[in-house]
C-alpha atoms as a PDB file:
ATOM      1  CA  UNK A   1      23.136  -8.387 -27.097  1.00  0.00           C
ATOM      2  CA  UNK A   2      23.615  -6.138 -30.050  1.00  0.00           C
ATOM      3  CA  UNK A   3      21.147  -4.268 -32.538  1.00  0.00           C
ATOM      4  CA  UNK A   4      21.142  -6.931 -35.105  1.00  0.00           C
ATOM      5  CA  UNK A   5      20.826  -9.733 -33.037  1.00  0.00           C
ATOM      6  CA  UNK A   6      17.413  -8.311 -31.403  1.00  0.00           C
ATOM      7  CA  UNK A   7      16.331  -7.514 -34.912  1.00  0.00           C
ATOM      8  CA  UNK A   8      17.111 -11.162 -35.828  1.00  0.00           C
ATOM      9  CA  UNK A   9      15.634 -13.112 -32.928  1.00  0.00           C
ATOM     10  CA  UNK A  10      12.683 -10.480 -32.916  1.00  0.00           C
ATOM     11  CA  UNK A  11      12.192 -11.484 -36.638  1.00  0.00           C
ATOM     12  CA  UNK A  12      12.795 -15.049 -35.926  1.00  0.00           C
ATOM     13  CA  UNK A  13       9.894 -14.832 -32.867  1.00  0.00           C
ATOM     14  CA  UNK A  14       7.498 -13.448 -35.476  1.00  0.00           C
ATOM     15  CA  UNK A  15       8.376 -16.546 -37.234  1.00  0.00           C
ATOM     16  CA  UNK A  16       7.367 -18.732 -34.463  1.00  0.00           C
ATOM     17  CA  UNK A  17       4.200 -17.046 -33.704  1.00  0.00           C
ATOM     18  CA  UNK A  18       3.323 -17.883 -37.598  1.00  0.00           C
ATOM     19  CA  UNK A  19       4.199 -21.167 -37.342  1.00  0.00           C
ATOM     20  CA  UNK A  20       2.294 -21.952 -34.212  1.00  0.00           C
ATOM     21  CA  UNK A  21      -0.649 -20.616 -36.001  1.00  0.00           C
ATOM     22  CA  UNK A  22      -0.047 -23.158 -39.030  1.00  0.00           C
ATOM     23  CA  UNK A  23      -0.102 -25.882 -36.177  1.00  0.00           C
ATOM     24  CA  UNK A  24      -2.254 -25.136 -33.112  1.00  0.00           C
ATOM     25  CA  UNK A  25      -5.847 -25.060 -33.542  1.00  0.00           C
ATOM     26  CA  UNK A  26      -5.739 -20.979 -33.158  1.00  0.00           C
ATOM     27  CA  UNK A  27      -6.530 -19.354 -36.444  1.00  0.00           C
ATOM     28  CA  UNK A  28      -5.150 -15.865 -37.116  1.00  0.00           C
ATOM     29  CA  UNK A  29      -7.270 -14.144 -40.199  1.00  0.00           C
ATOM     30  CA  UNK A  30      -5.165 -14.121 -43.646  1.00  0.00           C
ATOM     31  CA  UNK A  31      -4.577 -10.366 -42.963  1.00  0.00           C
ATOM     32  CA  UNK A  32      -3.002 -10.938 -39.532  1.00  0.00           C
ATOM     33  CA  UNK A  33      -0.664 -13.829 -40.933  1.00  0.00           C
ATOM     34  CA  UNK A  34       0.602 -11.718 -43.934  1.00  0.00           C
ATOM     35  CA  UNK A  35       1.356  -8.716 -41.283  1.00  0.00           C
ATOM     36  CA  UNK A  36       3.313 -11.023 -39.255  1.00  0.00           C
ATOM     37  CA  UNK A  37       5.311 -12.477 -41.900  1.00  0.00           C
ATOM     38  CA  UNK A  38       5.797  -9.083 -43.392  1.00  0.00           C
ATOM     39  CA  UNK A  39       7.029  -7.856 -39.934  1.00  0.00           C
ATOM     40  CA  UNK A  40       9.310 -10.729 -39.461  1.00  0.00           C
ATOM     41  CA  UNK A  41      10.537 -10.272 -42.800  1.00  0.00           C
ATOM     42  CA  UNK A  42      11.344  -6.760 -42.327  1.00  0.00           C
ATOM     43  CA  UNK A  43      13.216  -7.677 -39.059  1.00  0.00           C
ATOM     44  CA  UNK A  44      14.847 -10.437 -40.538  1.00  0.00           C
ATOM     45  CA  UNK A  45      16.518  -8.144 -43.670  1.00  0.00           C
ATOM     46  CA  UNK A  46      17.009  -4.979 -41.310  1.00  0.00           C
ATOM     47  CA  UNK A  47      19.308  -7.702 -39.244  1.00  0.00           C
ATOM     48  CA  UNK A  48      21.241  -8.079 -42.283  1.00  0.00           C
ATOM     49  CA  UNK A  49      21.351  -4.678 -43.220  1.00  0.00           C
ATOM     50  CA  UNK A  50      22.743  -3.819 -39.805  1.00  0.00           C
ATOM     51  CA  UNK A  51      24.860  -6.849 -39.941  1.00  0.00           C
ATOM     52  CA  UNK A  52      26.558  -5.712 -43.383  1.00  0.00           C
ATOM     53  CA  UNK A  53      26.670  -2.228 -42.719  1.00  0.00           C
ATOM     54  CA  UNK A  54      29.195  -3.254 -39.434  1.00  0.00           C
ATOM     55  CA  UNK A  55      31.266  -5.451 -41.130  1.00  0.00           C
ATOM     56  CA  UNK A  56      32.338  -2.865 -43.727  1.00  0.00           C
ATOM     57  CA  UNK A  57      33.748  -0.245 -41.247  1.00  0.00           C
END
């Protein structure tokens, strides 16, 4: 497994922690949801950066 793809599934398991919140009966404060979407986003985009950035050389 390569650098972007643990960036990508780590963003994408972020994701999944989120969306577990939205569903189970566990609540997560607003200030812990927007970190872990704004950690999964960063993961997510630093995928694609790394992603790009090997396709061009």
């Amino acid at each position: 497994m390569n650098r972007e793809d643990k960036l990508l599934y780590g963003g994408l398991a972020v994701l999944l922690v989120t969306y577990l919140d939205l569903v189970l009966p566990v609540e997560f404060s607003n200030e812990v949801e927007l970190a872990l979407l704004s950690v999964a986003l960063v993961l997510v985009l630093s995928s694609l950066v790394v992603r790009l950035r090997s396709t061009d050389r």
